[in-house]
C-alpha atoms as a PDB file:
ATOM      1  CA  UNK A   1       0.000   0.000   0.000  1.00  0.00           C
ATOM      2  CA  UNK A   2       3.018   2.236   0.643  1.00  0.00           C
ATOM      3  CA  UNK A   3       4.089   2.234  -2.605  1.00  0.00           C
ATOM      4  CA  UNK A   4       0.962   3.020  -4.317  1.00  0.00           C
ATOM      5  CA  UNK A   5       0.513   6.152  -2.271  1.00  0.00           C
ATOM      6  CA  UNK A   6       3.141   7.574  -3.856  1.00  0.00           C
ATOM      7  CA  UNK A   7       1.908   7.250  -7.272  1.00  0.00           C
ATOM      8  CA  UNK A   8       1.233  10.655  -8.041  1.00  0.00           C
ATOM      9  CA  UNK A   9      -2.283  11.478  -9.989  1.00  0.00           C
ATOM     10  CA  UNK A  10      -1.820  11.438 -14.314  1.00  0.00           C
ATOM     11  CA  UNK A  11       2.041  10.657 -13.513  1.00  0.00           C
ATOM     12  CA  UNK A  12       4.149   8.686 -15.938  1.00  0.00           C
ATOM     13  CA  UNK A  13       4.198   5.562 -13.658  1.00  0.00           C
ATOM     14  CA  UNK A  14       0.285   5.893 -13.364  1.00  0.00           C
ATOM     15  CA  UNK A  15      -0.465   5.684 -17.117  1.00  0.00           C
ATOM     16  CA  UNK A  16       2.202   2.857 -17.329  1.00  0.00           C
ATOM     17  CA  UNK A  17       0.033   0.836 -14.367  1.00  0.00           C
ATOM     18  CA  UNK A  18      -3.092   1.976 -16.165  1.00  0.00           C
ATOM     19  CA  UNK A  19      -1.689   0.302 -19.494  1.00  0.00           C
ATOM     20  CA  UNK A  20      -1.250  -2.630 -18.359  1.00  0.00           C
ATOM     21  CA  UNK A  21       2.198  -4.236 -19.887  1.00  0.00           C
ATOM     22  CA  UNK A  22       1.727  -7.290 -18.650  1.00  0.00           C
ATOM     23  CA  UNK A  23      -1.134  -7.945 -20.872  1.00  0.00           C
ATOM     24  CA  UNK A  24       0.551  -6.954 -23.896  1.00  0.00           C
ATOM     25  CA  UNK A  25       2.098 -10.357 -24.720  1.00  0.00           C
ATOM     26  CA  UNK A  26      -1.413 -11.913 -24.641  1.00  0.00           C
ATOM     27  CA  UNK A  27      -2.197  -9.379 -27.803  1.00  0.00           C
ATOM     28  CA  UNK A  28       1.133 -10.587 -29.483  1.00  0.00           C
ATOM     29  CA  UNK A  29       0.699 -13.934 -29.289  1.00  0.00           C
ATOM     30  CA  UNK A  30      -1.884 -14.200 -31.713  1.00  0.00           C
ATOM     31  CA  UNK A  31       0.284 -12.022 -34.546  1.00  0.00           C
ATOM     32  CA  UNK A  32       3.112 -14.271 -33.588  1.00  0.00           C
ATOM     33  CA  UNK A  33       1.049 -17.649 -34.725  1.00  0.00           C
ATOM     34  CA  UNK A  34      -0.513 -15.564 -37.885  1.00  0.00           C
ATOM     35  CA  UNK A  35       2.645 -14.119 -38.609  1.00  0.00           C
ATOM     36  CA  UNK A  36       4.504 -17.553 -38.527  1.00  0.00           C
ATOM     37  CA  UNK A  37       1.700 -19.624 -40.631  1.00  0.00           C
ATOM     38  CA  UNK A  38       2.050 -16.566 -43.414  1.00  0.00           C
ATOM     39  CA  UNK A  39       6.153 -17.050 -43.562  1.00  0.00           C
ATOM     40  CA  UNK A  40       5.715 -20.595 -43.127  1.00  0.00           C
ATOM     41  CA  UNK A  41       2.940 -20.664 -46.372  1.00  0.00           C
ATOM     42  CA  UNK A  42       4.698 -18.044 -48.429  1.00  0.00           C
ATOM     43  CA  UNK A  43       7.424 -20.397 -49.508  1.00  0.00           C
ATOM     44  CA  UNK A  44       4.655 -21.513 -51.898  1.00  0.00           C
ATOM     45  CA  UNK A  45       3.997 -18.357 -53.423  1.00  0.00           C
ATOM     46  CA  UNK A  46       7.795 -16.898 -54.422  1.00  0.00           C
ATOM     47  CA  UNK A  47      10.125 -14.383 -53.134  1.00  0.00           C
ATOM     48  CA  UNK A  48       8.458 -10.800 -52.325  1.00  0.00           C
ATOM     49  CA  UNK A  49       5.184 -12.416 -50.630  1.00  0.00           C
ATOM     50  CA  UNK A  50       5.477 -11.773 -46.669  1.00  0.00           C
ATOM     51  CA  UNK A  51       5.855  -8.160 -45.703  1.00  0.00           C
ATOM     52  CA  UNK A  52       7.499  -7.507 -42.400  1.00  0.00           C
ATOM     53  CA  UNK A  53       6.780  -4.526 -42.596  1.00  0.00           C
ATOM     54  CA  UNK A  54       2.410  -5.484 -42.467  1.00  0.00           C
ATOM     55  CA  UNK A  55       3.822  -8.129 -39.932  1.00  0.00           C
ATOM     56  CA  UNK A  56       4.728  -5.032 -37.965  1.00  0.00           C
ATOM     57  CA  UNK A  57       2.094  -3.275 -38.299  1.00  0.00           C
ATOM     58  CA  UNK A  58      -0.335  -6.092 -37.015  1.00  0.00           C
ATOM     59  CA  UNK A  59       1.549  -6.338 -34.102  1.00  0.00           C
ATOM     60  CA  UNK A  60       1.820  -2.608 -33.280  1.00  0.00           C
ATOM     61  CA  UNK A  61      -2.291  -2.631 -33.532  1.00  0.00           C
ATOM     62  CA  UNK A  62      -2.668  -5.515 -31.617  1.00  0.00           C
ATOM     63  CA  UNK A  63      -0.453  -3.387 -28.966  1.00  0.00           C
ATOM     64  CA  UNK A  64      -2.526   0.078 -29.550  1.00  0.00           C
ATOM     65  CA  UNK A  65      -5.689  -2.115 -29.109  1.00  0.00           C
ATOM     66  CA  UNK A  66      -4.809  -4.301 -26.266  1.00  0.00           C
ATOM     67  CA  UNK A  67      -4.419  -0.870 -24.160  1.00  0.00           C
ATOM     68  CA  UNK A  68      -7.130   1.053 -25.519  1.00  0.00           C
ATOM     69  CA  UNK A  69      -9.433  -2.117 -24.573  1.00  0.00           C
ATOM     70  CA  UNK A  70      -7.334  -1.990 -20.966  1.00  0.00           C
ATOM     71  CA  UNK A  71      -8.342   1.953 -20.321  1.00  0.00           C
ATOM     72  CA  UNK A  72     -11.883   1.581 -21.457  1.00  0.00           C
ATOM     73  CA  UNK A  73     -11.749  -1.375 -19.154  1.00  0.00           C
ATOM     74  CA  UNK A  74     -10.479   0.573 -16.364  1.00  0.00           C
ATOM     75  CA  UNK A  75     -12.898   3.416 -16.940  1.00  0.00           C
ATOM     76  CA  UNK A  76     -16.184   1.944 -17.029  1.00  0.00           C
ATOM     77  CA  UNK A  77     -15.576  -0.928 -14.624  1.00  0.00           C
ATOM     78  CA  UNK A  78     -14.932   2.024 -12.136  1.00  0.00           C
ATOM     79  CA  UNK A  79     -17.701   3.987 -13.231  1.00  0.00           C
ATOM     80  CA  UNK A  80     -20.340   1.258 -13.277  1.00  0.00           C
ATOM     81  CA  UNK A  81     -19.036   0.153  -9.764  1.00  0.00           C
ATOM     82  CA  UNK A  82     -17.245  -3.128 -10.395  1.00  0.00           C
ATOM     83  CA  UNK A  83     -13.832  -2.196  -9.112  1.00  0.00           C
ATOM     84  CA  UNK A  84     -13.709  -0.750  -5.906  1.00  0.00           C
ATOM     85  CA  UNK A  85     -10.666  -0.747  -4.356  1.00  0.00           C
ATOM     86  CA  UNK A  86     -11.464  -1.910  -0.925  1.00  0.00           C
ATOM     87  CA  UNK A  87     -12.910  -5.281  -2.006  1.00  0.00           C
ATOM     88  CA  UNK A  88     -10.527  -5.785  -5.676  1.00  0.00           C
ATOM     89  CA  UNK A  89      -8.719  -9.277  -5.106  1.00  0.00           C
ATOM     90  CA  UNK A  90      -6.980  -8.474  -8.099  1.00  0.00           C
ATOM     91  CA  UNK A  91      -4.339  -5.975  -9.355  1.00  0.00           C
ATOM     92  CA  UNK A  92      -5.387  -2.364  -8.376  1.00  0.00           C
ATOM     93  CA  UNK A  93      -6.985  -0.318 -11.317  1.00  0.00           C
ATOM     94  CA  UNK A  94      -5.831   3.317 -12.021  1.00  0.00           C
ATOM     95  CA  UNK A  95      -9.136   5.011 -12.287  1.00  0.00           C
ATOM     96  CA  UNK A  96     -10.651   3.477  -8.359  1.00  0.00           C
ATOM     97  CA  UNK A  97      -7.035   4.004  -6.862  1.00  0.00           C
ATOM     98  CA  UNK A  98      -7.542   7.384  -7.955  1.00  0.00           C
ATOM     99  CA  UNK A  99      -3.857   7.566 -10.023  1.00  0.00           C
ATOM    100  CA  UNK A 100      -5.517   8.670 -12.898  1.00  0.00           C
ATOM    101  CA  UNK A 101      -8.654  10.911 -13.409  1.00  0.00           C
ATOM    102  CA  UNK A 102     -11.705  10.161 -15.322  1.00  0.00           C
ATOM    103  CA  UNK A 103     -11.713  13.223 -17.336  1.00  0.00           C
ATOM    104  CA  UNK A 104      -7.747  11.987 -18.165  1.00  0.00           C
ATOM    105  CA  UNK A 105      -8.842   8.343 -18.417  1.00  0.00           C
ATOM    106  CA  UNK A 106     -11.328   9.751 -21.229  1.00  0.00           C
ATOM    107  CA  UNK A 107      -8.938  11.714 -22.848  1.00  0.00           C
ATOM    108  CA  UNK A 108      -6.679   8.765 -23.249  1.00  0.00           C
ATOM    109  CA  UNK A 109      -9.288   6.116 -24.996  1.00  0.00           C
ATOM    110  CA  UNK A 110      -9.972   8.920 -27.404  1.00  0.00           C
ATOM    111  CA  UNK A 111      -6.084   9.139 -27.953  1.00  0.00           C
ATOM    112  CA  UNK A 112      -5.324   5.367 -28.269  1.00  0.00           C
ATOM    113  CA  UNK A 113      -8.760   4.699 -30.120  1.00  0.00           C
ATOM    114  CA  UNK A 114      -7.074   7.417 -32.530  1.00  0.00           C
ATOM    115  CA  UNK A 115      -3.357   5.661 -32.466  1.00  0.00           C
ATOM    116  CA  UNK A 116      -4.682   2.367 -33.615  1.00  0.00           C
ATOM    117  CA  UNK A 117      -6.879   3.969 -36.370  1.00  0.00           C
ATOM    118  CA  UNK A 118      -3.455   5.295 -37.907  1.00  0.00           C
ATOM    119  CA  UNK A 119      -1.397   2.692 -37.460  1.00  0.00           C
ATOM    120  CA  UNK A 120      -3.866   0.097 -38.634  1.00  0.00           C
ATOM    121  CA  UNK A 121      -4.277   2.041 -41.533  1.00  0.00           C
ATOM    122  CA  UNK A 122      -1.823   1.126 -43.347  1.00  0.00           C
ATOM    123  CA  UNK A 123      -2.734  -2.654 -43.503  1.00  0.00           C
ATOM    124  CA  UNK A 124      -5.486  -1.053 -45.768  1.00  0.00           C
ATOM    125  CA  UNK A 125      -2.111  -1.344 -48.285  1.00  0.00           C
ATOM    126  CA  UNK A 126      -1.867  -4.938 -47.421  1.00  0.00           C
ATOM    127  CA  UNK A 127      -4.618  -5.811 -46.509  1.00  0.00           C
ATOM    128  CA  UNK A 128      -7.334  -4.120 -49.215  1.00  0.00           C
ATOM    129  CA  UNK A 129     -10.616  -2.570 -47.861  1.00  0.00           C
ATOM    130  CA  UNK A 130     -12.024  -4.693 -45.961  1.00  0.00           C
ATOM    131  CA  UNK A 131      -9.576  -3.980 -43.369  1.00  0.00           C
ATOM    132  CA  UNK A 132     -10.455  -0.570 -42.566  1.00  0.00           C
ATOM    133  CA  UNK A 133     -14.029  -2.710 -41.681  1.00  0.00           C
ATOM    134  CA  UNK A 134     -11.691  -5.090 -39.405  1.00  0.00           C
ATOM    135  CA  UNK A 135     -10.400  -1.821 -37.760  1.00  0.00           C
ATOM    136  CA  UNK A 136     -14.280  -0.820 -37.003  1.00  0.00           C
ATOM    137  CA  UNK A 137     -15.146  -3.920 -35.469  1.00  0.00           C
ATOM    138  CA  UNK A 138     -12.127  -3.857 -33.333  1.00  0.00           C
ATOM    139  CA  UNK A 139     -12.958  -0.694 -31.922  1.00  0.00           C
ATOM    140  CA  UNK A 140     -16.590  -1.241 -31.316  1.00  0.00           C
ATOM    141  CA  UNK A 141     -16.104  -4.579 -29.652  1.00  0.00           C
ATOM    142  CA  UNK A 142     -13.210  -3.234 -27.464  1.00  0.00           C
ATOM    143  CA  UNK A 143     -16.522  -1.056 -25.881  1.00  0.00           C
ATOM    144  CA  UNK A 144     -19.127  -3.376 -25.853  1.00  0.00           C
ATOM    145  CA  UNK A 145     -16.961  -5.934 -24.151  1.00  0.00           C
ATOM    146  CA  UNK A 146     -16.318  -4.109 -20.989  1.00  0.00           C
ATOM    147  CA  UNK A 147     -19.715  -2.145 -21.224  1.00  0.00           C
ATOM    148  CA  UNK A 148     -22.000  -5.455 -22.522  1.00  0.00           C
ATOM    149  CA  UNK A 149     -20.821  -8.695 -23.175  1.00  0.00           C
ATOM    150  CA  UNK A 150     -18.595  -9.176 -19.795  1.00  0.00           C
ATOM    151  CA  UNK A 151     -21.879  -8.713 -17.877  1.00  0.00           C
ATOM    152  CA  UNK A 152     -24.005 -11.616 -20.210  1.00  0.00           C
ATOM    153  CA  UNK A 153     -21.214 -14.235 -19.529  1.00  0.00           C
ATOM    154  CA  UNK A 154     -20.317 -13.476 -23.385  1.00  0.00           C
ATOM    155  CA  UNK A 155     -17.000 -12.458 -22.282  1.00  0.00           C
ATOM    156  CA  UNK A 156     -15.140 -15.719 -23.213  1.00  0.00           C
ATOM    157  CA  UNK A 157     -16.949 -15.952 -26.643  1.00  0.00           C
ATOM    158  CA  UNK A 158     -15.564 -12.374 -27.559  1.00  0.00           C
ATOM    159  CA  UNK A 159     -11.827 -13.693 -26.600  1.00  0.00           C
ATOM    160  CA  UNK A 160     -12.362 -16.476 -28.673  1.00  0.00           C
ATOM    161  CA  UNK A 161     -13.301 -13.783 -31.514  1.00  0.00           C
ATOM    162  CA  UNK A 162     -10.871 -10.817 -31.056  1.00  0.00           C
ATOM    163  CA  UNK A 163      -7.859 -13.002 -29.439  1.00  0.00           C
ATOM    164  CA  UNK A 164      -8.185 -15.637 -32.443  1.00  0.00           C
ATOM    165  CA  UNK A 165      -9.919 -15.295 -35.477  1.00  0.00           C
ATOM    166  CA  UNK A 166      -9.448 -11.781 -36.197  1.00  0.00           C
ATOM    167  CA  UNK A 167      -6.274 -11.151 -35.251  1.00  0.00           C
ATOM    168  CA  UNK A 168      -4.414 -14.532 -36.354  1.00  0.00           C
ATOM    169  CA  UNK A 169      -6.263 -15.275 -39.546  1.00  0.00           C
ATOM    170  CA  UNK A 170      -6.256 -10.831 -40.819  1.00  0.00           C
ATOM    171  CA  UNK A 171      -2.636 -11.212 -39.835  1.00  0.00           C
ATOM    172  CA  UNK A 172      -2.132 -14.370 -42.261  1.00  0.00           C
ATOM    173  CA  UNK A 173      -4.932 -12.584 -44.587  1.00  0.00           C
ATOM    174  CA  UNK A 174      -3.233  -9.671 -45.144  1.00  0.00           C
ATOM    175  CA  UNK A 175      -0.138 -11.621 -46.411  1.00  0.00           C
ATOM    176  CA  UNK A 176      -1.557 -14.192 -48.696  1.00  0.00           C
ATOM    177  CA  UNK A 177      -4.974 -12.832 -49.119  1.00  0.00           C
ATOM    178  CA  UNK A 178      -6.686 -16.281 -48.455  1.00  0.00           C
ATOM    179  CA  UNK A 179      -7.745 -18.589 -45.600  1.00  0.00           C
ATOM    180  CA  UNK A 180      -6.980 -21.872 -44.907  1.00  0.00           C
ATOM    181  CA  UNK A 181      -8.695 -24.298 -41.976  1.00  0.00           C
ATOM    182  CA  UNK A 182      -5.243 -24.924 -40.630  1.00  0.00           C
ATOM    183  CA  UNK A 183      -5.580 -20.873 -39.985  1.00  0.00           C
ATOM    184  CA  UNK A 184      -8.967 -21.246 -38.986  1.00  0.00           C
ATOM    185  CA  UNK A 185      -8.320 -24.377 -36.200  1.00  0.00           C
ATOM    186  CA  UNK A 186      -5.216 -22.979 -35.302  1.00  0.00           C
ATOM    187  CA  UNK A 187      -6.820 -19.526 -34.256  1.00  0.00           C
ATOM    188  CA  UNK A 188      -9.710 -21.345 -32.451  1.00  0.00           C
ATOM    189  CA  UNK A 189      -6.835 -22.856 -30.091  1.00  0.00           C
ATOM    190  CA  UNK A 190      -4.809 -19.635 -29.807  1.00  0.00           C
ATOM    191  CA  UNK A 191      -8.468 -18.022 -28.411  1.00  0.00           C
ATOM    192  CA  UNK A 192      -8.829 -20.943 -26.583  1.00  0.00           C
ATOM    193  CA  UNK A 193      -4.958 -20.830 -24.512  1.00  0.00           C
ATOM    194  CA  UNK A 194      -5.498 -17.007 -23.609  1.00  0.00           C
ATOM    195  CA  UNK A 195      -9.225 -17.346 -22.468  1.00  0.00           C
ATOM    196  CA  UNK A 196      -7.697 -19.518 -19.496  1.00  0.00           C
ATOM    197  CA  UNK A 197      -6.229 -15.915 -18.798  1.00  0.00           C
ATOM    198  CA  UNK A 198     -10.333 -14.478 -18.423  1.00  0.00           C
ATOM    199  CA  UNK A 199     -11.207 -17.638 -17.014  1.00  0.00           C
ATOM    200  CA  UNK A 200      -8.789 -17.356 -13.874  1.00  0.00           C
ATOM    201  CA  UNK A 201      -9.570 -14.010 -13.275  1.00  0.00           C
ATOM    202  CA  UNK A 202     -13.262 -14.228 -13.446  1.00  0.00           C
ATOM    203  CA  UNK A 203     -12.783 -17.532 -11.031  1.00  0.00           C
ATOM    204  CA  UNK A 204     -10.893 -14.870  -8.469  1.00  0.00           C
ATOM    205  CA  UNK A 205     -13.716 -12.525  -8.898  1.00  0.00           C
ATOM    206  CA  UNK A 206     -16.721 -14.867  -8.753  1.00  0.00           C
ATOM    207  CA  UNK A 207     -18.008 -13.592  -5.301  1.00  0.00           C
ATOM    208  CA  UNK A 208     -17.483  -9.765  -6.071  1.00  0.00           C
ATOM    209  CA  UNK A 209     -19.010 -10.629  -9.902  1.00  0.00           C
ATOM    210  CA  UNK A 210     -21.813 -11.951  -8.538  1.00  0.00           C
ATOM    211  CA  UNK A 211     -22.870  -8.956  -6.201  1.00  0.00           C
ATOM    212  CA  UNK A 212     -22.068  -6.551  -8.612  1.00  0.00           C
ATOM    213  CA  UNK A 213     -24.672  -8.147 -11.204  1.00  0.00           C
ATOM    214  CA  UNK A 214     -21.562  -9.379 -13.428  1.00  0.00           C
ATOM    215  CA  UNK A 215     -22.475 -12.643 -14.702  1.00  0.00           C
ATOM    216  CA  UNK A 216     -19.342 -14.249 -16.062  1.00  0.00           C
ATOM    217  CA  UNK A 217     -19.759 -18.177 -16.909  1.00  0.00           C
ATOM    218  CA  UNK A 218     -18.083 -18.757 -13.731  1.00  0.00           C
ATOM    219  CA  UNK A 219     -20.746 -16.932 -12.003  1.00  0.00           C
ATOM    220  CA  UNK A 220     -23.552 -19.025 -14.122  1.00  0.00           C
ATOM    221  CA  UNK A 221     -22.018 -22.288 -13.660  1.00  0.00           C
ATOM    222  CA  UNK A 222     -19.806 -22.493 -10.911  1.00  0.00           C
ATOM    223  CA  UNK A 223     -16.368 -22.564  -9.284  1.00  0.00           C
ATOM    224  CA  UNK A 224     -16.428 -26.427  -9.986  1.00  0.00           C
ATOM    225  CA  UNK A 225     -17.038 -25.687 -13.757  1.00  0.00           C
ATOM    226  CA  UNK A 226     -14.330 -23.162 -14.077  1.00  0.00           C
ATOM    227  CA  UNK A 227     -11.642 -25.298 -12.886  1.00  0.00           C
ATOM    228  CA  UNK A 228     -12.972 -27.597 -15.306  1.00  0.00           C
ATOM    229  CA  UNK A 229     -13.237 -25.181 -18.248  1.00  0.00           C
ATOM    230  CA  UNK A 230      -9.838 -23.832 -17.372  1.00  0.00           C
ATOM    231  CA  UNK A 231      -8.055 -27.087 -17.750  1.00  0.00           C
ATOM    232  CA  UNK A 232      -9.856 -27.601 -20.554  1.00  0.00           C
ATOM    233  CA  UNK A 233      -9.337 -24.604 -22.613  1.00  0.00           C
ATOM    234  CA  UNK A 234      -5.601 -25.658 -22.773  1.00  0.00           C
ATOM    235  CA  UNK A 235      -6.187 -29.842 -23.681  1.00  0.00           C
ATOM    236  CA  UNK A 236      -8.644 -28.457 -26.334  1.00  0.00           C
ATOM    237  CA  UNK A 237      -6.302 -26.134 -27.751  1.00  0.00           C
ATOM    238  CA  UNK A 238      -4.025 -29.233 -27.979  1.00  0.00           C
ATOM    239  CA  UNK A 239      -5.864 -30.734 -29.879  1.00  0.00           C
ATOM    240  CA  UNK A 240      -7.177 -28.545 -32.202  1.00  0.00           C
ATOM    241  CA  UNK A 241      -2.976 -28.248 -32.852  1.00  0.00           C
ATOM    242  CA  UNK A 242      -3.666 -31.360 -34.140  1.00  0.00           C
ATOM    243  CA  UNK A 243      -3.995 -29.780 -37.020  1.00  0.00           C
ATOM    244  CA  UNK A 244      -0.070 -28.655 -37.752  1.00  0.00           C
ATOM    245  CA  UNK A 245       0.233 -32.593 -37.465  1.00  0.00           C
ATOM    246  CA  UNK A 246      -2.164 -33.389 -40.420  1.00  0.00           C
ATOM    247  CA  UNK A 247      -0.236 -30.264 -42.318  1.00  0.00           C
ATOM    248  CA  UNK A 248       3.609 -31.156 -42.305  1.00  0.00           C
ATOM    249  CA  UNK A 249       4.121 -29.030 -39.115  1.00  0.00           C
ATOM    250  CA  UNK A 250       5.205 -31.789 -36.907  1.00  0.00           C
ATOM    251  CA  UNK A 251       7.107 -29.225 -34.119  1.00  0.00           C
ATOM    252  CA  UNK A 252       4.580 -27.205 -33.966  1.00  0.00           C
ATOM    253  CA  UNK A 253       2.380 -30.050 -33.239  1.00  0.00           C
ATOM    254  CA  UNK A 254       5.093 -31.130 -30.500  1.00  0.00           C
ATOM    255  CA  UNK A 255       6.557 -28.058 -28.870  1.00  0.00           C
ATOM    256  CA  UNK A 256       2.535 -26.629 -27.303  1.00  0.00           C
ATOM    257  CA  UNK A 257       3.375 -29.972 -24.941  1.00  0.00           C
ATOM    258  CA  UNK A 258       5.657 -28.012 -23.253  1.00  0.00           C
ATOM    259  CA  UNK A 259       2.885 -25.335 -22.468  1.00  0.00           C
ATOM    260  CA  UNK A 260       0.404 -27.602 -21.580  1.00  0.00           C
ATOM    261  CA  UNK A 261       2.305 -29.882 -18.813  1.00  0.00           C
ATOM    262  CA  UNK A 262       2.743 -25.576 -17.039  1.00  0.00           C
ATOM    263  CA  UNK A 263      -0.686 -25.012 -17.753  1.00  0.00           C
ATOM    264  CA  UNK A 264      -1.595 -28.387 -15.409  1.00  0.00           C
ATOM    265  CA  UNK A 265       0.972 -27.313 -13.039  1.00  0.00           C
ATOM    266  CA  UNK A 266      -1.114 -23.749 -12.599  1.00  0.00           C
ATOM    267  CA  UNK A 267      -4.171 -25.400 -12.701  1.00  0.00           C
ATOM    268  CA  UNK A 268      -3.380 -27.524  -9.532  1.00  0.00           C
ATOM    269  CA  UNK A 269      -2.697 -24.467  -7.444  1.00  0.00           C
ATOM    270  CA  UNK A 270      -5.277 -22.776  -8.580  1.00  0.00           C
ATOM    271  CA  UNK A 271      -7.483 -25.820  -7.192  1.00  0.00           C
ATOM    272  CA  UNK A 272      -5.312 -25.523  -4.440  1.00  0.00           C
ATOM    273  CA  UNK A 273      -5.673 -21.810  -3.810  1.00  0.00           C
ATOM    274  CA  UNK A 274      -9.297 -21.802  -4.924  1.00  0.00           C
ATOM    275  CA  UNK A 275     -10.210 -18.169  -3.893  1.00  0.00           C
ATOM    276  CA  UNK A 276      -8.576 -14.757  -2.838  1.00  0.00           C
ATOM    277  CA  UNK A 277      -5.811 -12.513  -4.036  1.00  0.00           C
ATOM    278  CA  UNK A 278      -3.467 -15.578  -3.789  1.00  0.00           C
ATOM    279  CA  UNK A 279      -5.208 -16.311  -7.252  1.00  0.00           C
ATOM    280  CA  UNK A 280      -3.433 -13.797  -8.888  1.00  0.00           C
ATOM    281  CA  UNK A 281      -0.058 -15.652  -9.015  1.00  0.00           C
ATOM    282  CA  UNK A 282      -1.810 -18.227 -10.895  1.00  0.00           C
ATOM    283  CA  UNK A 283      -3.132 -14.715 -13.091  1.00  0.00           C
ATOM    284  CA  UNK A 284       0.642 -14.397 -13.345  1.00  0.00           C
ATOM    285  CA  UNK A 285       1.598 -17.971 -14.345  1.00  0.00           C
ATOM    286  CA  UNK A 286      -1.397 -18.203 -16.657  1.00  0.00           C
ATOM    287  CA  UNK A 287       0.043 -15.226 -19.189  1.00  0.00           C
ATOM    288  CA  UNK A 288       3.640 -16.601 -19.029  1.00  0.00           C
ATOM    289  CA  UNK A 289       2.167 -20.206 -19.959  1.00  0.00           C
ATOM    290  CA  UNK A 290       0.249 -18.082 -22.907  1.00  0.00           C
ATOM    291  CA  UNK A 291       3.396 -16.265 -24.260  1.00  0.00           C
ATOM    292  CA  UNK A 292       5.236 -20.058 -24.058  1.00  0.00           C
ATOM    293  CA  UNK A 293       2.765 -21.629 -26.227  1.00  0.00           C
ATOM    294  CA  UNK A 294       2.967 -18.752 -28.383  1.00  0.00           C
ATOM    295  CA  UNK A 295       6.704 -18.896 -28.846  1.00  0.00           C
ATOM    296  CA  UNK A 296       6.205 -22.854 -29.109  1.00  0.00           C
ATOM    297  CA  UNK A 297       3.696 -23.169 -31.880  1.00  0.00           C
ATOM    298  CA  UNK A 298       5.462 -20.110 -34.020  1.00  0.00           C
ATOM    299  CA  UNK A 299       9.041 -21.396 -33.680  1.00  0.00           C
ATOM    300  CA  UNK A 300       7.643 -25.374 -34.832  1.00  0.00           C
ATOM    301  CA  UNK A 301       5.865 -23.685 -37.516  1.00  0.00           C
ATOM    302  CA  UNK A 302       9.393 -21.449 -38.800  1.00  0.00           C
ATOM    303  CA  UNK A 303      11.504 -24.722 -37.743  1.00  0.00           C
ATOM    304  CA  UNK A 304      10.485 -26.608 -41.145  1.00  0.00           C
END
């Protein structure tokens, strides 16, 4: 507590909190698998094909995104009373610790809503058109999510969406301009591995979800269910990875084994821990386990 009392209000180290790095290599993960199924695929279409320059890009708006989503998070989770910061079990929030101001917090979304509108822009190069459609989407989901779907128990569908789909098969789009349903399968399990990350957290936050009217699926069905769905999340996105097996991409098949034996490990102490802020080293361990199996599955794809 000492240490966040001297955060002073709108300082450097506030907006760095409010951001949220952490969460950043849960938005590059995704680019990393699209970007290494393009490279991997664009052997078959001759030299000049993969841009890393649009590989660049993709990542940069992932980034812009993944912390205009975080500040729209903070702001509205304050202002419709879901974070307090008396009863938060898990990492304090800029806006209800008061390091940031609303009007400031406001300011900002504008700002990074406007930053990933110019640097997605680009990808309209790459990408044609229907990017700049993409780019919409993005921006109106990144609202409804906190504002909307969170409170339905949709939240989990929408990381499925915007943390696989769109962003690993645009970022394998934009190279090759077609799909293929090793991209599709392969973008269902990368949405599957970093929803364990909203599944742990909304299994901290059950009790304080439920009072505040926030019905996550852990809420709906249960703490049992959400240890169940969080182990499960991670030996369905093996298998799905089946599919680099069935393509020629035996390491990529492989390597993800690595991920999942951490993911059981963090899944018995979260069973273990089972409630309170104690949770939130298994928050901790879940992203790392996310960033492994994206580092696994890209490097067997590029290891041909």
């Amino acid at each position: 507590m000492a240490e966040e009392q001297k955060i002073v209000t709108d300082s450097a180290k506030a907006w760095l909190l409010a951001a949220r790095p952490k969460t950043l290599s849960g938005a590059a993960v995704p680019v990393m698998i699209g970007v290494a199924l393009a490279y991997s695929d664009a052997a078959q279409y001759g030299e000049g094909t993969f841009s890393w320059v649009a590989a660049l890009l993709c990542l940069l708006f992932a980034f812009a995104m993944q912390i205009d989503a975080n500040f729209i998070n903070d702001f509205f989770d304050f202002v419709n009373g879901t974070d307090d910061a008396e009863t938060r079990l898990g990492p304090r929030r800029a806006c209800a610790q008061g390091w940031v101001k609303l009007d400031s917090m406001k300011k900002a979304i504008a700002l990074t809503t406007c930053i990933a509108c110019v640097i997605g822009l680009p990808l309209v190069y790459y990408g044609g058109f229907e990017m700049v459609l993409v780019g919409m989407i993005c921006v109106l989901f990144a609202f409804l999510y906190t504002t909307w779907f969170s409170y339905q128990g949709l939240g989990d569908l929408l990381v499925l969406v915007f943390f696989g789909l769109v962003p690993v098969c645009c970022t394998y789009y934009i190279q090759l301009h077609e799909f293929t349903w090793e991209l599709v399968l392969a973008s269902i399990a990368c949405g599957l591995v970093i929803d364990a990350l909203l599944i742990v957290n909304n299994f901290r936050d059950r009790d304080n979800d439920r009072q505040a009217g926030k019905n996550t699926i852990i809420v709906r069905l249960g703490a049992k269910a959400g240890l169940q769905l969080y182990i499960g999340v991670g030996v369905g996105a093996m298998i799905l990875g089946g599919t680099f097996l069935l393509n020629g991409h035996l390491l990529a098949f492989v390597f993800p084994f690595i991920y999942l034996v951490l993911h059981f490990i963090t899944y018995l102490k979260i069973k273990r821990i089972y409630q309170g802020k104690a949770l939130n080293l298994c928050l901790g361990e879940t992203a790392r386990n996310i960033f492994i199996y994206g580092v696994c599955v890209s490097l067997g794809l590029l290891l041909v």
